[in-house]
N, C-alpha and C. Protein backbone atom coordinates (compact mmCIF):
# COMPACT_ATOMS: atom_id res chain seq x y z
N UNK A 1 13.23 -4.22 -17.11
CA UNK A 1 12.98 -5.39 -17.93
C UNK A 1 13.95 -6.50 -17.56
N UNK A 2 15.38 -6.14 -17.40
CA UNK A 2 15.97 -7.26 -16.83
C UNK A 2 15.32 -8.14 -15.24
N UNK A 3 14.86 -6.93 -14.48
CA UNK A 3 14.82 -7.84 -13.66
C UNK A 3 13.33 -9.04 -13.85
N UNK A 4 12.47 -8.24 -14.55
CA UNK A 4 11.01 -9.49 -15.25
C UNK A 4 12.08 -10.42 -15.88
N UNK A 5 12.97 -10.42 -16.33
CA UNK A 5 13.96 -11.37 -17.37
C UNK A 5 14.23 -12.06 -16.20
N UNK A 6 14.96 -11.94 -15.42
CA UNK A 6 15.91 -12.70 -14.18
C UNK A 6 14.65 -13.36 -13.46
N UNK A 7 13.36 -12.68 -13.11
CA UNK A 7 12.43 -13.56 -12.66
C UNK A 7 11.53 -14.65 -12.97
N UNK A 8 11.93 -14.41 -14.61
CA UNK A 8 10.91 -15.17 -15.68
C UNK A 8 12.10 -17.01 -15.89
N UNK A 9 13.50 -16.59 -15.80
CA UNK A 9 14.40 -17.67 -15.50
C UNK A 9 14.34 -18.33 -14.37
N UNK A 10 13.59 -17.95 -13.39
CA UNK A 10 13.29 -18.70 -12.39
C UNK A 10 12.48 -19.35 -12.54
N UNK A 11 11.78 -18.87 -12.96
CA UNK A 11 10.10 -20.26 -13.64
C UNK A 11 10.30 -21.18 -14.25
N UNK A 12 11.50 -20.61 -15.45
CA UNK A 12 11.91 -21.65 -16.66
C UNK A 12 13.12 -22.13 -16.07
N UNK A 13 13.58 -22.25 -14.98
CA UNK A 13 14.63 -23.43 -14.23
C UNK A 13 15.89 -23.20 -14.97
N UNK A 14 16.10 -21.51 -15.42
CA UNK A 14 17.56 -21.08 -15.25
C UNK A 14 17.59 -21.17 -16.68
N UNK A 15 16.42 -21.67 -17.70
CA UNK A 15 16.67 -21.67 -18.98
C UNK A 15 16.51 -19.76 -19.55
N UNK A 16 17.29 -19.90 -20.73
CA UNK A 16 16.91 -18.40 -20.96
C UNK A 16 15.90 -18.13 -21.68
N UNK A 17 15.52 -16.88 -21.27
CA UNK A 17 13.79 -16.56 -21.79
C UNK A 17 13.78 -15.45 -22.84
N UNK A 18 12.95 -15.66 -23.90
CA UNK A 18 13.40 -14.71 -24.93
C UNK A 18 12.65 -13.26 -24.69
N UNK A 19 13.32 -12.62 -25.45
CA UNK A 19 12.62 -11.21 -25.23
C UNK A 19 11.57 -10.78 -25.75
N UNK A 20 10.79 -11.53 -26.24
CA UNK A 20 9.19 -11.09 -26.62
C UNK A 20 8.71 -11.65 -25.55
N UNK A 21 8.94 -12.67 -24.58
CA UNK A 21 7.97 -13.32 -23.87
C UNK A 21 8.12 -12.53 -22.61
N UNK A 22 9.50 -11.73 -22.34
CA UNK A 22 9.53 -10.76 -21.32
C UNK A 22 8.97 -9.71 -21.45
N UNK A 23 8.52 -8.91 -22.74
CA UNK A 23 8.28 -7.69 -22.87
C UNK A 23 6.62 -8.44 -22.83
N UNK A 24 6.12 -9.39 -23.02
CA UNK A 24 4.78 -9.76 -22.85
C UNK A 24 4.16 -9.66 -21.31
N UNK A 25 4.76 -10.22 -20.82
CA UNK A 25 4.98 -10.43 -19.25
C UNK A 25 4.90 -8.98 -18.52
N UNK A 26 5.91 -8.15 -19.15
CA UNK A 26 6.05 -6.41 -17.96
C UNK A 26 3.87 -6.34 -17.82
N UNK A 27 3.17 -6.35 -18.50
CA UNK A 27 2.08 -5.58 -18.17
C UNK A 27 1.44 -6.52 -16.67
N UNK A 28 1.68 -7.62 -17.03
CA UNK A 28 0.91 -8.19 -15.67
C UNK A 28 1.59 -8.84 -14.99
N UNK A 29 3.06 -8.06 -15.10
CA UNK A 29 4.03 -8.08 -13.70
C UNK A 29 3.58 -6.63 -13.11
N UNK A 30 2.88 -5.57 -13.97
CA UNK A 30 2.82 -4.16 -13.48
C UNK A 30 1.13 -4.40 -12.89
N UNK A 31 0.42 -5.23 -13.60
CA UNK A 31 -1.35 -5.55 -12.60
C UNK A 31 -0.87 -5.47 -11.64
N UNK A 32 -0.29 -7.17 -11.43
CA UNK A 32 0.29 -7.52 -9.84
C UNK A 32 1.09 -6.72 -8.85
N UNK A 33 1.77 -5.46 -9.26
CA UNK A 33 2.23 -4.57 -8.70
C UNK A 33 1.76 -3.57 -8.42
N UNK A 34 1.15 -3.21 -9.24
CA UNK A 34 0.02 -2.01 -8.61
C UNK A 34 -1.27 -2.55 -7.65
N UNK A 35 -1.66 -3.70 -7.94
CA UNK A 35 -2.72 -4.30 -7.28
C UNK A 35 -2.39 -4.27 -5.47
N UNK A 36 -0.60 -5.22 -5.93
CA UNK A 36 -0.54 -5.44 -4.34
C UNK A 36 -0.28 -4.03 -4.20
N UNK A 37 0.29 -3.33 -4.32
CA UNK A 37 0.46 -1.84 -3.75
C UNK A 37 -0.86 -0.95 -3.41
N UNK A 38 -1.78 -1.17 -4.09
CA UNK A 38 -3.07 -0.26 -3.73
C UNK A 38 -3.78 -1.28 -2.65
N UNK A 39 -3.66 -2.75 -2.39
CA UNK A 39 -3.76 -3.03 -1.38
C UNK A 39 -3.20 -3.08 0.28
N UNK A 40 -2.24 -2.44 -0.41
CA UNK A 40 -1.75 -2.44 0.90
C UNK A 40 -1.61 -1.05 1.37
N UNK A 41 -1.73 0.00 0.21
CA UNK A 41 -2.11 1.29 1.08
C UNK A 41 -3.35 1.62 1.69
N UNK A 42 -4.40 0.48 0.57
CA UNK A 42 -5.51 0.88 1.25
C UNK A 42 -6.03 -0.02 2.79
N UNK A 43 -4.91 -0.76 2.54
CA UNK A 43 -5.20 -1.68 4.46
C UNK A 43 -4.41 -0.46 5.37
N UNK A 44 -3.33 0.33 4.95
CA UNK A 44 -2.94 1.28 5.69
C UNK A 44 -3.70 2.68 6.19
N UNK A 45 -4.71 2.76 5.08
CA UNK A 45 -5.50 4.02 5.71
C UNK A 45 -6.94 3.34 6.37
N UNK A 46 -7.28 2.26 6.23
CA UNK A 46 -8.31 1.75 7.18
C UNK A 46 -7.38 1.73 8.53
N UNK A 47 -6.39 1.25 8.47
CA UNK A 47 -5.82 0.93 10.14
C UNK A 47 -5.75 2.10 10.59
N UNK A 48 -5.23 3.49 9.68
CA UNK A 48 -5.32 4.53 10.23
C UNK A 48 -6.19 5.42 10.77
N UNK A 49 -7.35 5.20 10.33
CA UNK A 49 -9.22 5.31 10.18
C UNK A 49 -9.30 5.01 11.76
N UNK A 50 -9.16 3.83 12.02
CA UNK A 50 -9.77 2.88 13.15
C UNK A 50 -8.92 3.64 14.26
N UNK A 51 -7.31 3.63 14.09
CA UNK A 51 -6.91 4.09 15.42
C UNK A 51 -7.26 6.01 15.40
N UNK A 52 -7.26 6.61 14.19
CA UNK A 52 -8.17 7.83 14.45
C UNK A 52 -9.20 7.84 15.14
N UNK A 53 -10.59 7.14 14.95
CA UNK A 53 -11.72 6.69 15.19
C UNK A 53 -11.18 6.58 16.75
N UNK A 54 -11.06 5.63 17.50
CA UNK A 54 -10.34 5.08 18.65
C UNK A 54 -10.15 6.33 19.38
N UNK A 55 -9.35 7.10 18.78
CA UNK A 55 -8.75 8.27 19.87
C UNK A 55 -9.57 9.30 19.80
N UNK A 56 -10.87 9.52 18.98
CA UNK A 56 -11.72 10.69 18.63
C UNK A 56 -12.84 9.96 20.22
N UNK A 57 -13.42 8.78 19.77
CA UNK A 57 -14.30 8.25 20.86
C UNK A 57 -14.05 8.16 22.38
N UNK A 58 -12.08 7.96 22.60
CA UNK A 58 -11.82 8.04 24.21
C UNK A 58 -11.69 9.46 24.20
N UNK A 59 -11.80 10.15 23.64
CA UNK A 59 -11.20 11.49 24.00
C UNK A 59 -12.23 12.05 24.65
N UNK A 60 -13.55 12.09 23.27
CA UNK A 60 -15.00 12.26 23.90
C UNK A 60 -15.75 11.39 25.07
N UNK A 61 -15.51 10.19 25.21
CA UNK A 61 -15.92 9.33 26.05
C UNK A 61 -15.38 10.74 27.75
N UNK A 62 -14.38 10.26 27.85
CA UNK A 62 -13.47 11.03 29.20
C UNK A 62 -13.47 12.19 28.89
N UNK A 63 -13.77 13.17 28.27
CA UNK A 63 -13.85 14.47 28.31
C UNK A 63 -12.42 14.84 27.89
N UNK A 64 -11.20 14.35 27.04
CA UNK A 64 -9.83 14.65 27.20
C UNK A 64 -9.79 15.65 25.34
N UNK A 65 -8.58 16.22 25.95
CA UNK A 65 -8.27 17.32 24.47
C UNK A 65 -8.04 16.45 23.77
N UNK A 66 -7.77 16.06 22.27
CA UNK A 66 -6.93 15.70 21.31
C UNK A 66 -5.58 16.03 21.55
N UNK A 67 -5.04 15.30 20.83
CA UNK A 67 -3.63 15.62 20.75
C UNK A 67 -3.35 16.62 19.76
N UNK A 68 -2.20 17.78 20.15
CA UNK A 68 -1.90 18.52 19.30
C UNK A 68 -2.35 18.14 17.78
N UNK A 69 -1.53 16.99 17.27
CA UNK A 69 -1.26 16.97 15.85
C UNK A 69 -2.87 16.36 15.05
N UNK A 70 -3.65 16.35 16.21
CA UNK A 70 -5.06 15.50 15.31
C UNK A 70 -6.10 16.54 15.64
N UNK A 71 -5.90 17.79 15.67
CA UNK A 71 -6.82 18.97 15.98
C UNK A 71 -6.86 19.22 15.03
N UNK A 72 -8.38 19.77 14.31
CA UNK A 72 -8.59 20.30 13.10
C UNK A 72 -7.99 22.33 12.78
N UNK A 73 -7.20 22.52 12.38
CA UNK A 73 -7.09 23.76 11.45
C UNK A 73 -7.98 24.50 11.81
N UNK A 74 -8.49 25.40 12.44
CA UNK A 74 -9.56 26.64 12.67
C UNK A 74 -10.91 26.27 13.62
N UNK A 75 -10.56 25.38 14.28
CA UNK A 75 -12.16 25.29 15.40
C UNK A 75 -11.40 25.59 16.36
N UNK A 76 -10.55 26.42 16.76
CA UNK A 76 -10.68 27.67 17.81
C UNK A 76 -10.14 26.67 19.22
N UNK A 77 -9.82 25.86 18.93
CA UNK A 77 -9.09 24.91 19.76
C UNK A 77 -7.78 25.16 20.86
């Protein structure tokens, strides 16, 4: 809560901000935080998707093994 306090004095130009208007504030300082956070994990497992994708298609393209660590668990590999 202090630090929504210390960020909410930045808006109000160093004036002090009372504590109902900070404890108002935590829920959609926590939207905006979870929002950007689930956006940005979910741009992390598309990028991860694509360069998976990528190395599944040259592998098959050229006839080449996978790499150890992207072999599936029990297809005899």
């Amino acid at each position: 809560m202090a630090a929504v306090e210390k960020l909410m004095k930045q808006f109000a130009n160093g004036r002090a901000v009372p504590v109902d208007k900070v404890t108002k504030a935590m829920p959609v300082v926590a939207v905006f935080a979870g929002a950007g956070t689930n956006a940005y994990v979910l741009g992390d497992v598309v990028h991860q998707a694509r360069l998976y994708a990528q190395t599944l298609y040259l592998a098959e393209k050229y006839g080449l093994p996978l790499p150890e660590n992207l072999r599936h668990q029990g297809d005899g590999e």
